[in-house]
PDB file of N, CA and C in Angstrom:
ATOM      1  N   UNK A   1      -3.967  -4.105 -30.127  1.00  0.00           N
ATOM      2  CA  UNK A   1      -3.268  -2.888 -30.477  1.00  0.00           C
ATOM      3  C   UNK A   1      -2.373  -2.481 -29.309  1.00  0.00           C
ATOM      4  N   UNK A   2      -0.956  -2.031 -29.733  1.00  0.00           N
ATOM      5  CA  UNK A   2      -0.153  -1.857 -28.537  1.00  0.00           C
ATOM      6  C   UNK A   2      -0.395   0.028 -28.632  1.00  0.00           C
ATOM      7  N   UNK A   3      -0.122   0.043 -27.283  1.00  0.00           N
ATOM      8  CA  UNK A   3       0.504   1.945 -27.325  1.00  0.00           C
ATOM      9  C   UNK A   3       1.352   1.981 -26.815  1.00  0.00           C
ATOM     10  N   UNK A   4       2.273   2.804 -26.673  1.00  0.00           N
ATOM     11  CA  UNK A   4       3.394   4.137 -26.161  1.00  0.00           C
ATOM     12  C   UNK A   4       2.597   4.700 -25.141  1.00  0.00           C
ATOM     13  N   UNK A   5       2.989   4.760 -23.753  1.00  0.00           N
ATOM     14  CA  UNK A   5       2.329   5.722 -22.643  1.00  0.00           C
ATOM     15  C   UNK A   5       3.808   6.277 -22.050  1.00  0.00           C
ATOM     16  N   UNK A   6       3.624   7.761 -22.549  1.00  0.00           N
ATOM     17  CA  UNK A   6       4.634   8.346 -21.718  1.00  0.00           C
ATOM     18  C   UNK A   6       4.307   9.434 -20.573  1.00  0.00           C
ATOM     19  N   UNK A   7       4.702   9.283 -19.292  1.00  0.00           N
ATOM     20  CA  UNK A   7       4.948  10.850 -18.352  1.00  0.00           C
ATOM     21  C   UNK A   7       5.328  11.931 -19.090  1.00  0.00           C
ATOM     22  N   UNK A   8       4.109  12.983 -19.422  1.00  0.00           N
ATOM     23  CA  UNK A   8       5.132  14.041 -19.639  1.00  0.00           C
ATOM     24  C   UNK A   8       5.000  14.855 -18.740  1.00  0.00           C
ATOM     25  N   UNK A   9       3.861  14.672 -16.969  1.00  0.00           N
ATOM     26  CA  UNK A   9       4.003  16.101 -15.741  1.00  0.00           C
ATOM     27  C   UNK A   9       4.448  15.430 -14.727  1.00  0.00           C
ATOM     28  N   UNK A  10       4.658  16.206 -13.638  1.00  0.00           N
ATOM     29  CA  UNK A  10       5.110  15.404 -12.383  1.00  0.00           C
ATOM     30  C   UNK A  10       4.044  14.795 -12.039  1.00  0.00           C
ATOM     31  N   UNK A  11       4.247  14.170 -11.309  1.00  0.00           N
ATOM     32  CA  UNK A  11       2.917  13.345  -9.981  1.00  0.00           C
ATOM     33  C   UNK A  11       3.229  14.515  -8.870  1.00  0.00           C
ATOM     34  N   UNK A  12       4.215  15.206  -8.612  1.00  0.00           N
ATOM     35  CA  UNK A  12       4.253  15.749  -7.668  1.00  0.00           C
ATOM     36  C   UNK A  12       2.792  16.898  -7.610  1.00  0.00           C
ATOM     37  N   UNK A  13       2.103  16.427  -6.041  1.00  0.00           N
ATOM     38  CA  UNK A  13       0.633  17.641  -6.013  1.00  0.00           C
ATOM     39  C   UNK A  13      -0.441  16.876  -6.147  1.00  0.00           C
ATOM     40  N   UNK A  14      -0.300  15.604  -7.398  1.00  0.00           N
ATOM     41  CA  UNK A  14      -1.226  15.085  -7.884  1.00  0.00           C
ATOM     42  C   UNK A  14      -2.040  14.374  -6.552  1.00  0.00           C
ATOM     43  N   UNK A  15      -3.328  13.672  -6.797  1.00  0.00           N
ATOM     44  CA  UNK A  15      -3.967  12.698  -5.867  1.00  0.00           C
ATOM     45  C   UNK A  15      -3.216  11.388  -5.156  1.00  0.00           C
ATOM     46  N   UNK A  16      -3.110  11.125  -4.620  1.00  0.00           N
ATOM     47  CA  UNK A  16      -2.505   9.559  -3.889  1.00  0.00           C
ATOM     48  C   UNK A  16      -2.959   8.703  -5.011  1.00  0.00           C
ATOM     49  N   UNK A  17      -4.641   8.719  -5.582  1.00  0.00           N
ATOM     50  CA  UNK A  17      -4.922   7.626  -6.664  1.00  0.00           C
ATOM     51  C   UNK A  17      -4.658   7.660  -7.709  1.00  0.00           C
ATOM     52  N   UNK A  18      -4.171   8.854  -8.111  1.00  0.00           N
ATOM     53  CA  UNK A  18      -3.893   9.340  -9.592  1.00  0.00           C
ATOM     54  C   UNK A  18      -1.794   8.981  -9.512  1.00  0.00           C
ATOM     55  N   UNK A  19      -1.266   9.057  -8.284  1.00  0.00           N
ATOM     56  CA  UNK A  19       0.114   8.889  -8.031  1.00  0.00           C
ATOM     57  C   UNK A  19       0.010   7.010  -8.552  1.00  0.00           C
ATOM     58  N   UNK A  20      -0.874   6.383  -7.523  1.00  0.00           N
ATOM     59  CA  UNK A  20      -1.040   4.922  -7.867  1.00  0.00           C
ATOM     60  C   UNK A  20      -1.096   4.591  -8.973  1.00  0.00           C
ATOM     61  N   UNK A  21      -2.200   5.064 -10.047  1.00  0.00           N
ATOM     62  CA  UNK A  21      -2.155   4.573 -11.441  1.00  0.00           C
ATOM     63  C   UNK A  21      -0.541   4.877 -12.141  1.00  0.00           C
ATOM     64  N   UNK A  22      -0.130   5.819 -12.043  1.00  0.00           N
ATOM     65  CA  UNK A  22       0.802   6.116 -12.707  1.00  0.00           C
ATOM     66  C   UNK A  22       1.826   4.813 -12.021  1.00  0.00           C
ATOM     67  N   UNK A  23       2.066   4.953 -11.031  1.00  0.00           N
ATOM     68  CA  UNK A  23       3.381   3.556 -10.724  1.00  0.00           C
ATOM     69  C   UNK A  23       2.268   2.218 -11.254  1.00  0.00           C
ATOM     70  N   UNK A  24       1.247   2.040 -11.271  1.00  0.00           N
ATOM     71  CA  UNK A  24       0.664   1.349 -11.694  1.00  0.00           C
ATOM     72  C   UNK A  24       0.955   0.563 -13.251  1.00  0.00           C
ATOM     73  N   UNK A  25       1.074   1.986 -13.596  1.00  0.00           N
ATOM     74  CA  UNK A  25       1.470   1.644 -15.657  1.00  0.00           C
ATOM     75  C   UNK A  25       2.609   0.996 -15.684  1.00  0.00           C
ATOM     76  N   UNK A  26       3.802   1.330 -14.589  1.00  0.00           N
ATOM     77  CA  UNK A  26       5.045   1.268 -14.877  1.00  0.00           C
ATOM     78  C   UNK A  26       5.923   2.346 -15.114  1.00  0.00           C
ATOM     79  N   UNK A  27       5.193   3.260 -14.668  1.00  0.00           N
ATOM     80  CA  UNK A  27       6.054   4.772 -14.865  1.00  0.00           C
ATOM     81  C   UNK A  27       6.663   5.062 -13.707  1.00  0.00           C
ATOM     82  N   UNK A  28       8.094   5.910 -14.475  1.00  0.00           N
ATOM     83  CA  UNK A  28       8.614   5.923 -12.887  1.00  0.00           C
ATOM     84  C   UNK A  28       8.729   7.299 -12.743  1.00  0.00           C
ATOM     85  N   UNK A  29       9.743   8.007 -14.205  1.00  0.00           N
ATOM     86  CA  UNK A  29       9.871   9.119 -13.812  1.00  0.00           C
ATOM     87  C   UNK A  29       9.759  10.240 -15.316  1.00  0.00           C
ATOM     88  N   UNK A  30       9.253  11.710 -15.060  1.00  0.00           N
ATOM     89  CA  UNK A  30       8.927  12.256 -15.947  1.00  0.00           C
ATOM     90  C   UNK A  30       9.873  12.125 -17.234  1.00  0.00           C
ATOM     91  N   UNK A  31       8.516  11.698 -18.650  1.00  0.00           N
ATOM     92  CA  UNK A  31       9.565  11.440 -20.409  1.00  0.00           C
ATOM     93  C   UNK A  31      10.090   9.952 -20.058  1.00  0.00           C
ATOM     94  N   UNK A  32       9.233   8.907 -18.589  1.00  0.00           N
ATOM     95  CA  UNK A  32       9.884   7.460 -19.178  1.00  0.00           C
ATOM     96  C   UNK A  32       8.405   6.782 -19.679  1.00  0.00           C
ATOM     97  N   UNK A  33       8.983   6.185 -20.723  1.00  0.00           N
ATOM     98  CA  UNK A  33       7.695   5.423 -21.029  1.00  0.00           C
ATOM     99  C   UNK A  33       7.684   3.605 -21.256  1.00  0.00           C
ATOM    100  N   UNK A  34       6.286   3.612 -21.548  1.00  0.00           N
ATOM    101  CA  UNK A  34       6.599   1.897 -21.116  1.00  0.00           C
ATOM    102  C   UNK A  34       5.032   1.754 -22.443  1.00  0.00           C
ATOM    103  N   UNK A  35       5.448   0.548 -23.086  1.00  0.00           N
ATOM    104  CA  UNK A  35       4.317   0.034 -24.164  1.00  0.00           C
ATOM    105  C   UNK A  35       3.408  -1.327 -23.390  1.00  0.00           C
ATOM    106  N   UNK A  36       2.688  -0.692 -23.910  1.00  0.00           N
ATOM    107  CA  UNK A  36       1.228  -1.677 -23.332  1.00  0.00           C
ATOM    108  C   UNK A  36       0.512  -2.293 -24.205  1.00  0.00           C
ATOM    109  N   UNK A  37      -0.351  -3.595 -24.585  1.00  0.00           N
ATOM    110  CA  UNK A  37      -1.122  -4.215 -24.809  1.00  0.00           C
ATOM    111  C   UNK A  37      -2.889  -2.743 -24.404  1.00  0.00           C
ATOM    112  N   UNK A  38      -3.779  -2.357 -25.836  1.00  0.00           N
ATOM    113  CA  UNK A  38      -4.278  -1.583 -24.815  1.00  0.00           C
ATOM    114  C   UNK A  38      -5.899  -2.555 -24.838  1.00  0.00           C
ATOM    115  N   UNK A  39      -5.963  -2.898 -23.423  1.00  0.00           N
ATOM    116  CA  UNK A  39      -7.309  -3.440 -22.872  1.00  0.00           C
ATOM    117  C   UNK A  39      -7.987  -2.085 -22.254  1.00  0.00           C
ATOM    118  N   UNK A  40      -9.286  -2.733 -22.103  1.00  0.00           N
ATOM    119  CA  UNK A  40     -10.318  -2.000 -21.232  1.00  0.00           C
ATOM    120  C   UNK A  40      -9.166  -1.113 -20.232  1.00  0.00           C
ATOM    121  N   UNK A  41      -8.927  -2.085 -19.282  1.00  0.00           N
ATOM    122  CA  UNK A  41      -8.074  -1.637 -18.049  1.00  0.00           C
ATOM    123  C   UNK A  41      -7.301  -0.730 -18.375  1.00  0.00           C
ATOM    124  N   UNK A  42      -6.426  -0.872 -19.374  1.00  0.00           N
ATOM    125  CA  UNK A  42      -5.313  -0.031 -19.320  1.00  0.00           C
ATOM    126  C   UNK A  42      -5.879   1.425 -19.808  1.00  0.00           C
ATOM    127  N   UNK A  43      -7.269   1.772 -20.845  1.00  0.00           N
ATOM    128  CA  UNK A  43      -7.525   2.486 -21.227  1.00  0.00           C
ATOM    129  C   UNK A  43      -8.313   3.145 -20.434  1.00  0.00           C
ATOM    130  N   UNK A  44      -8.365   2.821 -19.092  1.00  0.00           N
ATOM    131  CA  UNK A  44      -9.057   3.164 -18.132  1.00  0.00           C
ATOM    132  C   UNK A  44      -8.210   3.292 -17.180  1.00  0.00           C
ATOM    133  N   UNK A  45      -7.327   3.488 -17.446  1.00  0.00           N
ATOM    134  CA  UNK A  45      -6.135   4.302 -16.704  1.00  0.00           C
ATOM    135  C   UNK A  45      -5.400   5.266 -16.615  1.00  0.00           C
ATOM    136  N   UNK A  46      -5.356   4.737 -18.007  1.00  0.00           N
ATOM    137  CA  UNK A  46      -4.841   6.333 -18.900  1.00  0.00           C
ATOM    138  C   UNK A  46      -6.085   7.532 -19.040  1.00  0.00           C
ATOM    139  N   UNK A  47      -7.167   6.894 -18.968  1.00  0.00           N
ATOM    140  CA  UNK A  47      -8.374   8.565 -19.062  1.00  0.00           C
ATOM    141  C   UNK A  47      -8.175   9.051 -17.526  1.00  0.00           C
ATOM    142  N   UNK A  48      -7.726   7.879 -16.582  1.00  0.00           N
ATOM    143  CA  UNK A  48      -7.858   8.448 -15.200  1.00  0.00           C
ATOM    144  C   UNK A  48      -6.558   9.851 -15.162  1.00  0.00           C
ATOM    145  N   UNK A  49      -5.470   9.379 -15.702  1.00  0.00           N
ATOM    146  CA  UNK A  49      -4.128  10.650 -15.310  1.00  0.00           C
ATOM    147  C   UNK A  49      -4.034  10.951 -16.777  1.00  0.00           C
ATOM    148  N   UNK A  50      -4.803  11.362 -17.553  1.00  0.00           N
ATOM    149  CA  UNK A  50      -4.944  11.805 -19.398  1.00  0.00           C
ATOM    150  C   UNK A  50      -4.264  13.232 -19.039  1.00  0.00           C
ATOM    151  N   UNK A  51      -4.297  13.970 -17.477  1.00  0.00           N
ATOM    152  CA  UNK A  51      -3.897  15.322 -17.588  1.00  0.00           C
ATOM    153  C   UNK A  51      -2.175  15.354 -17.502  1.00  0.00           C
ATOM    154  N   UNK A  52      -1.789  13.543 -17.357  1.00  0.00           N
ATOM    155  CA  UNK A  52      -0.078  13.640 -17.131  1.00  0.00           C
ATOM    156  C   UNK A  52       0.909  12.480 -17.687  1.00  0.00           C
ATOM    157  N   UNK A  53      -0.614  12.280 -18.524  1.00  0.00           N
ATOM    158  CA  UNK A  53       0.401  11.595 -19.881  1.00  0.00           C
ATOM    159  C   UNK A  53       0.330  11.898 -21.055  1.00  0.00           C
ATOM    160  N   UNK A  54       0.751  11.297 -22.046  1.00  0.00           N
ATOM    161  CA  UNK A  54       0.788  11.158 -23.617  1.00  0.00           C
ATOM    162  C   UNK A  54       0.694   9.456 -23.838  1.00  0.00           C
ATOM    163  N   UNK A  55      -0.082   9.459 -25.242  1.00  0.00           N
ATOM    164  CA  UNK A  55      -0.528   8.063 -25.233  1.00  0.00           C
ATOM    165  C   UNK A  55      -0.665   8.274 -26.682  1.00  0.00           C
ATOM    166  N   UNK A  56       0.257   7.180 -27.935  1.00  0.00           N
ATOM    167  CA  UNK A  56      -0.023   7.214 -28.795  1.00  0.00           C
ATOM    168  C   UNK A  56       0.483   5.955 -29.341  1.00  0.00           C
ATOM    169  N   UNK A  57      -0.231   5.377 -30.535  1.00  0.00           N
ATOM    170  CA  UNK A  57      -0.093   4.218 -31.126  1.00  0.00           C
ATOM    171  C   UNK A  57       1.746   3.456 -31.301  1.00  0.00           C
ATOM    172  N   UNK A  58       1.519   2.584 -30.886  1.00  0.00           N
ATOM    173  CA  UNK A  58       3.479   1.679 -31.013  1.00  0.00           C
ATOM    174  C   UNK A  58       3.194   1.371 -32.476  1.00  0.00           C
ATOM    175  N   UNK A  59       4.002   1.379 -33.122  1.00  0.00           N
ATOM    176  CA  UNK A  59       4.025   0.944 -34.893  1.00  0.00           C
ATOM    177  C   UNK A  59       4.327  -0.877 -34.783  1.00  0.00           C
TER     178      UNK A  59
END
């Protein structure tokens, strides 16, 4: 199953590890998004910064 992961807050404030996941996904900057394959990993990335993204099914 693929998803849609988009930035919708700053990183600015956020944790150093919570900044990492996010360049991690492939995000660069707030409203860009990038589609993923979703594994374990990735869904365990997204619960880590869930307070500064959006994540919903790719058709």
């Amino acid at each position: 199953m693929k998803v849609i992961i988009t930035l919708k807050k700053s990183v600015i404030g956020s944790k150093p590890d919570q900044v990492a996941t996010v360049k991690a996904l492939g995000l660069k900057k707030t409203n860009s998004s990038v589609e993923k394959e979703l594994t374990p990993q990735i869904k365990g990335m997204v619960h880590k910064v869930r307070h500064l993204v959006e994540c919903k099914e790719a058709e």
